[in-house]
N, C-alpha and C. Protein backbone atom coordinates (compact mmCIF):
# COMPACT_ATOMS: atom_id res chain seq x y z
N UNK A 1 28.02 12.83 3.49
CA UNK A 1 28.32 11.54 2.92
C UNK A 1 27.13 11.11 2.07
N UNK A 2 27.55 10.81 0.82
CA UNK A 2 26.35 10.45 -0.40
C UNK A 2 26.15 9.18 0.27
N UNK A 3 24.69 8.65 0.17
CA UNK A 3 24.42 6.98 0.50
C UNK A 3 23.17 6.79 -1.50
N UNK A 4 23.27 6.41 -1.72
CA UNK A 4 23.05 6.06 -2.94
C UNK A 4 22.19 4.24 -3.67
N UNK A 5 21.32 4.56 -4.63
CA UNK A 5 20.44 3.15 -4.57
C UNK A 5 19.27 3.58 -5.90
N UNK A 6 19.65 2.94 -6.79
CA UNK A 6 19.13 3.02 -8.31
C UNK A 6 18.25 4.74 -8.71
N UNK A 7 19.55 5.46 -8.55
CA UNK A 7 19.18 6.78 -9.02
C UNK A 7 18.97 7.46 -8.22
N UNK A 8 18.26 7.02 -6.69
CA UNK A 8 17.63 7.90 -5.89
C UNK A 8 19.30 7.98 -4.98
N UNK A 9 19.07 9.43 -4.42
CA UNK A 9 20.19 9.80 -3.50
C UNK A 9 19.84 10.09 -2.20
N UNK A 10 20.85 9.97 -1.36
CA UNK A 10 19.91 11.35 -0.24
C UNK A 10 21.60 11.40 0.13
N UNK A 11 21.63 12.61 1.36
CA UNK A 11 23.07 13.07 1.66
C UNK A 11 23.12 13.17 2.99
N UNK A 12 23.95 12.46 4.23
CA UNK A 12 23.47 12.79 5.31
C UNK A 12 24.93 13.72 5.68
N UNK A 13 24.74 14.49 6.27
CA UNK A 13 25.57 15.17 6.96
C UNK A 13 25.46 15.04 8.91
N UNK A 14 26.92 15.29 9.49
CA UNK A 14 26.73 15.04 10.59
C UNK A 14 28.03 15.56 11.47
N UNK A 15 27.96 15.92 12.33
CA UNK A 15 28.99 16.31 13.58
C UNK A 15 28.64 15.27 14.58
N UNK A 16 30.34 15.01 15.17
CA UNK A 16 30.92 14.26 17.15
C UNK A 16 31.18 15.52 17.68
N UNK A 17 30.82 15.76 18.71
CA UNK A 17 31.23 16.58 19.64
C UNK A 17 32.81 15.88 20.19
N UNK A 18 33.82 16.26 19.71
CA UNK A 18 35.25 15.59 20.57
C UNK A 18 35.40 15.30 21.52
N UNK A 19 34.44 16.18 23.06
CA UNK A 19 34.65 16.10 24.19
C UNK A 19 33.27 15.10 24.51
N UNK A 20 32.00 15.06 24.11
CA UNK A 20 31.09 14.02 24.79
C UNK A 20 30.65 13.30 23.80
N UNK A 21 30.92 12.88 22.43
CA UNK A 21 30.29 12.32 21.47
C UNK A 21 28.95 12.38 21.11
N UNK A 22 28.09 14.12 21.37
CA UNK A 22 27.24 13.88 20.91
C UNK A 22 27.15 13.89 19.58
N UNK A 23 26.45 13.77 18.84
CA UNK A 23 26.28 13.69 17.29
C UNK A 23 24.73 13.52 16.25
N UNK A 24 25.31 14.61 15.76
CA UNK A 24 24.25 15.66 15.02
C UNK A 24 23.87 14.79 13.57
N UNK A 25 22.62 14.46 12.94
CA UNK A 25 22.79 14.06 11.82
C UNK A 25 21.77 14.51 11.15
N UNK A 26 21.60 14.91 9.68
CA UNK A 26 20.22 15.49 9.15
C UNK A 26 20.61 14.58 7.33
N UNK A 27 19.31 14.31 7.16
CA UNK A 27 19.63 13.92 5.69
C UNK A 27 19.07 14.55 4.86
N UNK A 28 19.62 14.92 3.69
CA UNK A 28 19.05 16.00 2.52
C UNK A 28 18.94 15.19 1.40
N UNK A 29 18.20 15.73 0.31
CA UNK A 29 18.31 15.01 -0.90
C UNK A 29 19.17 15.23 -1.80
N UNK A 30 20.22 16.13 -1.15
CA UNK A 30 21.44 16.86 -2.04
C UNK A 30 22.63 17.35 -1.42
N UNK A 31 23.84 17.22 -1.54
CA UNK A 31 24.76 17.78 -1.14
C UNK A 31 25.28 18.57 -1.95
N UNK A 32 24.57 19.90 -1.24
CA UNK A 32 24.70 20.92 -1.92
C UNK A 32 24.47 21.83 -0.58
N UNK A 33 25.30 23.63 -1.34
CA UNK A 33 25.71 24.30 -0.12
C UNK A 33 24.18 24.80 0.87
N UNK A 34 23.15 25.07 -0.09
CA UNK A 34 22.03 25.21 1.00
C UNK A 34 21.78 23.90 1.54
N UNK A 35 21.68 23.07 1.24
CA UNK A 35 21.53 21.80 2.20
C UNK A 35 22.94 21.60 3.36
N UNK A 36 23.87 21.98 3.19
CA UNK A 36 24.88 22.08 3.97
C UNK A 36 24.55 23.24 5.10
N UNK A 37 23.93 24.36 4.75
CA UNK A 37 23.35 25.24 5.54
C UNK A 37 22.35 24.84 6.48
N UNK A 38 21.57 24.00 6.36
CA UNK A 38 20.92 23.72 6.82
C UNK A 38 21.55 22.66 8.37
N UNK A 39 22.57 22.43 8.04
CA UNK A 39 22.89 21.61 8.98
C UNK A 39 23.53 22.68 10.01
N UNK A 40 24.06 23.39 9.36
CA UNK A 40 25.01 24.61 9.63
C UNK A 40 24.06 25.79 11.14
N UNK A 41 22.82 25.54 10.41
CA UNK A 41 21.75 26.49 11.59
C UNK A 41 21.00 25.10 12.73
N UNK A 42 21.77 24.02 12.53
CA UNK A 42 20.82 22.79 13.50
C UNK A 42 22.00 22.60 14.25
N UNK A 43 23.26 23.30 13.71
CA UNK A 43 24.13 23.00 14.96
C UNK A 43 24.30 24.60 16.04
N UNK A 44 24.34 25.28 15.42
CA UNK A 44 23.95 26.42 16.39
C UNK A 44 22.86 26.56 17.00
N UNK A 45 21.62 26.08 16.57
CA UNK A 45 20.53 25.42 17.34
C UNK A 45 21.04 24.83 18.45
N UNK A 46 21.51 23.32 18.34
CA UNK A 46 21.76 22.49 19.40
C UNK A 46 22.98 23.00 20.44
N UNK A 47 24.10 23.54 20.13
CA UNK A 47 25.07 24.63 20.74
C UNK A 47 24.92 25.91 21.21
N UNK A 48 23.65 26.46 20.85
CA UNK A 48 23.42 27.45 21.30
C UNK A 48 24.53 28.61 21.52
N UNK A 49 24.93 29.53 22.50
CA UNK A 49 26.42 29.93 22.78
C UNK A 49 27.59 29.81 22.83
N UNK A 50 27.30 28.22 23.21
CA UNK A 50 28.98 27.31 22.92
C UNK A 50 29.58 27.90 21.68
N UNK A 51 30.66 27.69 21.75
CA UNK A 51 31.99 27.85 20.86
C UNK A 51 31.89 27.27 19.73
N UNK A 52 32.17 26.53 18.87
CA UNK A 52 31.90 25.74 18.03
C UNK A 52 32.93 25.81 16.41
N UNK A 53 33.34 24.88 16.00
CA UNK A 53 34.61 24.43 15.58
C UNK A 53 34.42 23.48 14.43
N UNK A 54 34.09 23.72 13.21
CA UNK A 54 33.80 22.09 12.29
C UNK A 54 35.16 21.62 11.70
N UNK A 55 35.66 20.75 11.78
CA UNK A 55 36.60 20.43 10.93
C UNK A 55 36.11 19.91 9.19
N UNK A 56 36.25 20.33 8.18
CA UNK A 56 35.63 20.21 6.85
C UNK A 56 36.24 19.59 5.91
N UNK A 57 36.19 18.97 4.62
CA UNK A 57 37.18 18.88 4.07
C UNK A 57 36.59 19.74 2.76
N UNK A 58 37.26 19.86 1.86
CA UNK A 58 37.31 20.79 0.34
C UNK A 58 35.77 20.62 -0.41
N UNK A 59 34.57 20.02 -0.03
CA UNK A 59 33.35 19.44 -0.72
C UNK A 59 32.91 21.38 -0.76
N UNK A 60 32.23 21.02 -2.10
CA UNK A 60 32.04 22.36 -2.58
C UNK A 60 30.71 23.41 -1.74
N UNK A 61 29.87 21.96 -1.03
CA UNK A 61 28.88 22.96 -0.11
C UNK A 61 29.46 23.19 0.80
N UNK A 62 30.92 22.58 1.25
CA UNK A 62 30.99 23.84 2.39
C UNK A 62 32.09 24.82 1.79
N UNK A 63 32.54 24.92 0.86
CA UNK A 63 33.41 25.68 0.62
C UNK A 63 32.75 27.03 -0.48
N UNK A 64 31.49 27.11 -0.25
CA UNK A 64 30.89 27.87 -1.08
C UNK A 64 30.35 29.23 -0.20
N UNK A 65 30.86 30.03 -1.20
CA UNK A 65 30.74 31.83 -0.69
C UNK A 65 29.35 31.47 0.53
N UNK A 66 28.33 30.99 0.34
CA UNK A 66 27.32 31.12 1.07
C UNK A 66 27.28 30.54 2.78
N UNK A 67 27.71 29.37 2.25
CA UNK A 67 28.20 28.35 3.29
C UNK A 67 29.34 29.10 4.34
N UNK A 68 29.90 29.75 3.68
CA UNK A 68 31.13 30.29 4.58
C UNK A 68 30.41 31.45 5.25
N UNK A 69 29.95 32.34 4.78
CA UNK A 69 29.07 33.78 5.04
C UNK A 69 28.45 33.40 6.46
N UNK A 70 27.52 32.32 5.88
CA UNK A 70 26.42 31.88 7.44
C UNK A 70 27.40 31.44 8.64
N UNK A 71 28.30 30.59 8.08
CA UNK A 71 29.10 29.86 8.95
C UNK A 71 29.53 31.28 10.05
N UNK A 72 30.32 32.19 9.33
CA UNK A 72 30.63 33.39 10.25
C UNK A 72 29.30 34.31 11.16
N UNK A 73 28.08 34.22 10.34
CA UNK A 73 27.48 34.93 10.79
C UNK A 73 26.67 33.85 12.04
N UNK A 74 26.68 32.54 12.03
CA UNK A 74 26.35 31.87 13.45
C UNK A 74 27.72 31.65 14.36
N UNK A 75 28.84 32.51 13.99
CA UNK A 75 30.13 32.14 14.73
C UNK A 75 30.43 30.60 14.83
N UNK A 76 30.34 30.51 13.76
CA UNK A 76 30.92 28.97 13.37
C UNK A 76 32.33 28.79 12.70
N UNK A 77 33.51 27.99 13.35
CA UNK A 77 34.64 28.64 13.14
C UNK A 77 34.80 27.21 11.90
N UNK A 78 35.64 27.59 10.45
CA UNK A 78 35.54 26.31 9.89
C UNK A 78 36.56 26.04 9.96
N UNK A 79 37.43 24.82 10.10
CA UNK A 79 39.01 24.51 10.21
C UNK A 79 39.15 23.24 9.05
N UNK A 80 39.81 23.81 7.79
CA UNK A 80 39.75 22.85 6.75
C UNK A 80 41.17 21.95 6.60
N UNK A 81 40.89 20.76 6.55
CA UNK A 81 41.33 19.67 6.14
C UNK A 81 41.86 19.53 5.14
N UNK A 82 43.25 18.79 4.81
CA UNK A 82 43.85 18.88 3.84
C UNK A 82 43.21 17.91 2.87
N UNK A 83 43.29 17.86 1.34
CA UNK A 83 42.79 17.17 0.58
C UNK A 83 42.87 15.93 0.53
N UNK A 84 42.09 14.90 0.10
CA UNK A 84 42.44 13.57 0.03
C UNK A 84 43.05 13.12 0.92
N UNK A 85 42.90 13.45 2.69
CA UNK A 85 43.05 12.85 3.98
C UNK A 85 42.06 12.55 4.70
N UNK A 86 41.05 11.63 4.10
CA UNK A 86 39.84 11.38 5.08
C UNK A 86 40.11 10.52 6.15
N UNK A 87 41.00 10.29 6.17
CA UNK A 87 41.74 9.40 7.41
C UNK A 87 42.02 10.55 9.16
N UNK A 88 42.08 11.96 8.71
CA UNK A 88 41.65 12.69 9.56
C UNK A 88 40.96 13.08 9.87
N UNK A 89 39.28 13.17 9.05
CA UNK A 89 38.87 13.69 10.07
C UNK A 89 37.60 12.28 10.54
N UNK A 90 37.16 12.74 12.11
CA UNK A 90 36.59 11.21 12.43
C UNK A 90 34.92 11.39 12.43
N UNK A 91 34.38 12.05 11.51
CA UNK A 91 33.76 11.99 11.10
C UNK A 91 33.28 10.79 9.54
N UNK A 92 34.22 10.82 9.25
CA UNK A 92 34.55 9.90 7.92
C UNK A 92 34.83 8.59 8.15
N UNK A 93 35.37 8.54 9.46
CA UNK A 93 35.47 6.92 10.35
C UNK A 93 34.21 6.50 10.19
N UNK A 94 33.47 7.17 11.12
CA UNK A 94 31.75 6.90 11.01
C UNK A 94 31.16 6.37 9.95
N UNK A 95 31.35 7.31 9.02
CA UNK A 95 30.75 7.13 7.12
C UNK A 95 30.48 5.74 7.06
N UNK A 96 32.65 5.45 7.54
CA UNK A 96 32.59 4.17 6.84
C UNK A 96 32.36 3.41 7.15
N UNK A 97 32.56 2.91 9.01
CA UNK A 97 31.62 1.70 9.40
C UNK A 97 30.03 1.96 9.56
N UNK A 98 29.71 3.32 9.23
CA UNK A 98 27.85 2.66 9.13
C UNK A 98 27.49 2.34 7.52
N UNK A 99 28.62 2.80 6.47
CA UNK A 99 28.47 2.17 5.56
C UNK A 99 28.65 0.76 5.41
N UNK A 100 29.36 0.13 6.00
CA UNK A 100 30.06 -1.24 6.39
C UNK A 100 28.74 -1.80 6.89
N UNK A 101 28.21 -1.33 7.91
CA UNK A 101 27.11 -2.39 8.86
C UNK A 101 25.72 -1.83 7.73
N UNK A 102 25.11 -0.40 7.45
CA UNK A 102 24.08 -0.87 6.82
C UNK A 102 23.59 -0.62 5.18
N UNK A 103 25.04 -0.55 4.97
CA UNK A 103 24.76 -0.15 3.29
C UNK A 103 25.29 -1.86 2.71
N UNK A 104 26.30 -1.83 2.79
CA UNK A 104 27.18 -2.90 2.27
C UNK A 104 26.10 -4.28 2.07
N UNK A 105 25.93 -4.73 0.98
CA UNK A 105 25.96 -5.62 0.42
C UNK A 105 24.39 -5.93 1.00
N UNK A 106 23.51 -5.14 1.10
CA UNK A 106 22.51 -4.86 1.54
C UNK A 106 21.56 -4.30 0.55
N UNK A 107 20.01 -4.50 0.37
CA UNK A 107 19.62 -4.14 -0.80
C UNK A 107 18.08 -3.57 -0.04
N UNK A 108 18.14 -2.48 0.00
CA UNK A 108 16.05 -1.60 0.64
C UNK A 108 15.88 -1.49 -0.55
N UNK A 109 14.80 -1.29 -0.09
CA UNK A 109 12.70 -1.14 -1.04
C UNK A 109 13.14 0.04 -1.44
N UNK A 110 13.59 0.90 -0.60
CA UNK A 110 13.51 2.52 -0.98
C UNK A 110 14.76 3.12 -0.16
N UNK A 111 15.26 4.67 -0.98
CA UNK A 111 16.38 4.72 -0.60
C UNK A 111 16.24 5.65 1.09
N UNK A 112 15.00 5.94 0.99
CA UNK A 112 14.32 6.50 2.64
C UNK A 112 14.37 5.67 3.54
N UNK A 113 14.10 4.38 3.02
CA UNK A 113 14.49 2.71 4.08
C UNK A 113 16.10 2.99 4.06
N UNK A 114 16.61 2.79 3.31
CA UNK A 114 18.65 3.01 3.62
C UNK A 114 18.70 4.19 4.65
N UNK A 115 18.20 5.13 4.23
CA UNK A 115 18.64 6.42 4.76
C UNK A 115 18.59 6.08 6.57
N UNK A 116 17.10 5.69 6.75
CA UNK A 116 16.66 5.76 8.26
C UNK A 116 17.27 4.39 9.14
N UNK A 117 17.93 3.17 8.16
CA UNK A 117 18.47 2.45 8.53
C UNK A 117 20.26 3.38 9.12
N UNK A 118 20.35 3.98 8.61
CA UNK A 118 21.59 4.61 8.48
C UNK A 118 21.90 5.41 9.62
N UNK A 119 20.92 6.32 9.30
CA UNK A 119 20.78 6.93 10.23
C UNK A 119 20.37 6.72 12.04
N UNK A 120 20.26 5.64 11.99
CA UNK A 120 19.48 4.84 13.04
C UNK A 120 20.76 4.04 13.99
N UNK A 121 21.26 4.10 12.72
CA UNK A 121 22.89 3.11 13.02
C UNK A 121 23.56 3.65 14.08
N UNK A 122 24.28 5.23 13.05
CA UNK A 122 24.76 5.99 13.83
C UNK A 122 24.47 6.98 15.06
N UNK A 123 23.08 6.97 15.34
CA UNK A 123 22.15 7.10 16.83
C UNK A 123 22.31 6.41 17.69
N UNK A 124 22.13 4.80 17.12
CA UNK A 124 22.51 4.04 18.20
C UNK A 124 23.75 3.34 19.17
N UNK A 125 24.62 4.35 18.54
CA UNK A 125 25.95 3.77 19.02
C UNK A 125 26.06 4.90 20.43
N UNK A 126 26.55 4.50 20.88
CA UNK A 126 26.31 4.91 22.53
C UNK A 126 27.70 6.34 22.19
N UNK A 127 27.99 7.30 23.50
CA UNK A 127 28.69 8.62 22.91
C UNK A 127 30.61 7.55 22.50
N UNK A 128 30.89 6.68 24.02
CA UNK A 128 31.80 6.28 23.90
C UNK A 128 32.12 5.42 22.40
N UNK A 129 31.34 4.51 22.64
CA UNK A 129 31.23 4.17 20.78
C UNK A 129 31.65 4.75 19.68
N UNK A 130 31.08 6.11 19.95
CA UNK A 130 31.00 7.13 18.70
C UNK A 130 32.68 7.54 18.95
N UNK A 131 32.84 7.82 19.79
CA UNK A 131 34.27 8.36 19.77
C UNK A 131 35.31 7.62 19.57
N UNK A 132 35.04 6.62 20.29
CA UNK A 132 35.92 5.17 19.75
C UNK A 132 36.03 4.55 18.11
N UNK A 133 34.75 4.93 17.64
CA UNK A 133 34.85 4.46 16.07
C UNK A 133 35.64 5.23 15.12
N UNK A 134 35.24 6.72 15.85
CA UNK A 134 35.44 7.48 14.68
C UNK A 134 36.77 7.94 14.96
N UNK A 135 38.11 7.24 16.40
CA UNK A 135 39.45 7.35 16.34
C UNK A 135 39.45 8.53 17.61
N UNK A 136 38.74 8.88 17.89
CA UNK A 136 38.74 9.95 18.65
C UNK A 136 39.31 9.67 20.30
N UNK A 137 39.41 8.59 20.74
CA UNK A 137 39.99 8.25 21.72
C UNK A 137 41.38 7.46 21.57
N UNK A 138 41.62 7.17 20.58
CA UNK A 138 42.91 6.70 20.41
C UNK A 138 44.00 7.89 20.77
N UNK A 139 45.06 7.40 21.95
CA UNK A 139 45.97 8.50 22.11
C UNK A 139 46.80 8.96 21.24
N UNK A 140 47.10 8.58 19.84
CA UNK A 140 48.19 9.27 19.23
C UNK A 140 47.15 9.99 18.23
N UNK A 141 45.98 10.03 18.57
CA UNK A 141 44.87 10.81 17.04
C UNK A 141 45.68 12.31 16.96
N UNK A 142 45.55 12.53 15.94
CA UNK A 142 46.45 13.79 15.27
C UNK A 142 46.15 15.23 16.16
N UNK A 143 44.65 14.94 15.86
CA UNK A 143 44.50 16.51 17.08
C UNK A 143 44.29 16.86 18.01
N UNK A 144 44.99 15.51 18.95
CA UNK A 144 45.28 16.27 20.39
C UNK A 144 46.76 15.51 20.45
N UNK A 145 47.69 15.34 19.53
CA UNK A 145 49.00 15.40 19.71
C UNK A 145 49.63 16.48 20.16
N UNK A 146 50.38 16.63 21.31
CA UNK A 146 50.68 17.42 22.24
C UNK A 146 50.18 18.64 23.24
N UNK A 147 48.93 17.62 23.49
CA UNK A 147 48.11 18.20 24.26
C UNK A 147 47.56 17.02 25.48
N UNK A 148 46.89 17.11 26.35
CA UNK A 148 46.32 16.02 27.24
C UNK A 148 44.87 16.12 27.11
N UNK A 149 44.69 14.46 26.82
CA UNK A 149 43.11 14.56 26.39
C UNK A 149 42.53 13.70 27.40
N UNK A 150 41.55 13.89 27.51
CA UNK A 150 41.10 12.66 28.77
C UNK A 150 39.45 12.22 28.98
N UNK A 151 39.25 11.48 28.64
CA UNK A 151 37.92 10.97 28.18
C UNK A 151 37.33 10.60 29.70
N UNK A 152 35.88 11.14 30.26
CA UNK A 152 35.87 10.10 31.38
C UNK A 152 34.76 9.49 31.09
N UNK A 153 34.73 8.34 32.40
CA UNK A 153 34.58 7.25 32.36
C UNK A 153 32.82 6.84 31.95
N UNK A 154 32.13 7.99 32.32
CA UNK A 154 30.46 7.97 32.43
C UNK A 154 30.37 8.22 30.62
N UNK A 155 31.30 8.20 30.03
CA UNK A 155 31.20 8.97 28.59
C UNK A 155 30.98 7.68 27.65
């Protein structure tokens, strides 16, 4: 997700874990496919052996020969999203209420002040939070329609 502020950019990228809401975030100065890589080796870092599953949508760093290559070679499975449905995936929920609470109508010194405000946002929301914002506990969410999902209670 671009966060943006008189020229200067930065790009944060980020994963929910579906089952405990943890959540991964790194900010780059580019969204672009080696900076997408980079996130790509901090989640097999933090997963270690686990399984691991991104849901993506069509953005060209992850859909780039390179991006895909690593993705297979850390057994990173990618499951892409249909176009112009950011309403699925709940990662993009997130985007938009920490864009809502600390971008919106809000003006930093520097776009490293936005960034760490931002980033700070989405840290501090507790796992249930996170899953709750980003739709993930709502029972009719698309991808665990016809399946049983069950959140507990310490979460």
């Amino acid at each position: 997700m671009p966060i943006t502020g008189e020229n200067a950019q930065r790009a944060v990228f980020g994963t929910i874990d579906i089952e405990t809401g943890h959540r991964i975030h790194v900010a780059r100065k580019r969204l672009c496919a080696t900076d997408f890589q980079v996130m790509l080796r901090l989640i097999r870092e933090n997963y270690a052996s686990r399984k691991v599953a991104l849901l993506l949508d069509g953005a060209s760093s992850h859909t780039a020969d390179d991006s895909q290559a690593l993705a297979a070679q850390l057994d990173i499975m990618l499951i892409w999203l249909p176009p112009k449905c950011p309403q699925l995936n709940p990662m993009d929920r997130l985007w938009k209420c920490a864009k809502q609470k600390v971008c919106a109508n809000r003006q930093y010194r520097t776009i490293a002040e936005q960034e760490d405000h931002f980033i700070a946002y989405l840290q501090s929301l507790s796992a249930h939070e996170a899953l709750r914002k980003s739709g993930l506990l709502a029972k009719n969410f698309w991808l665990f329609r016809g399946r049983v999902h069950t959140v507990h209670p310490s979460v």
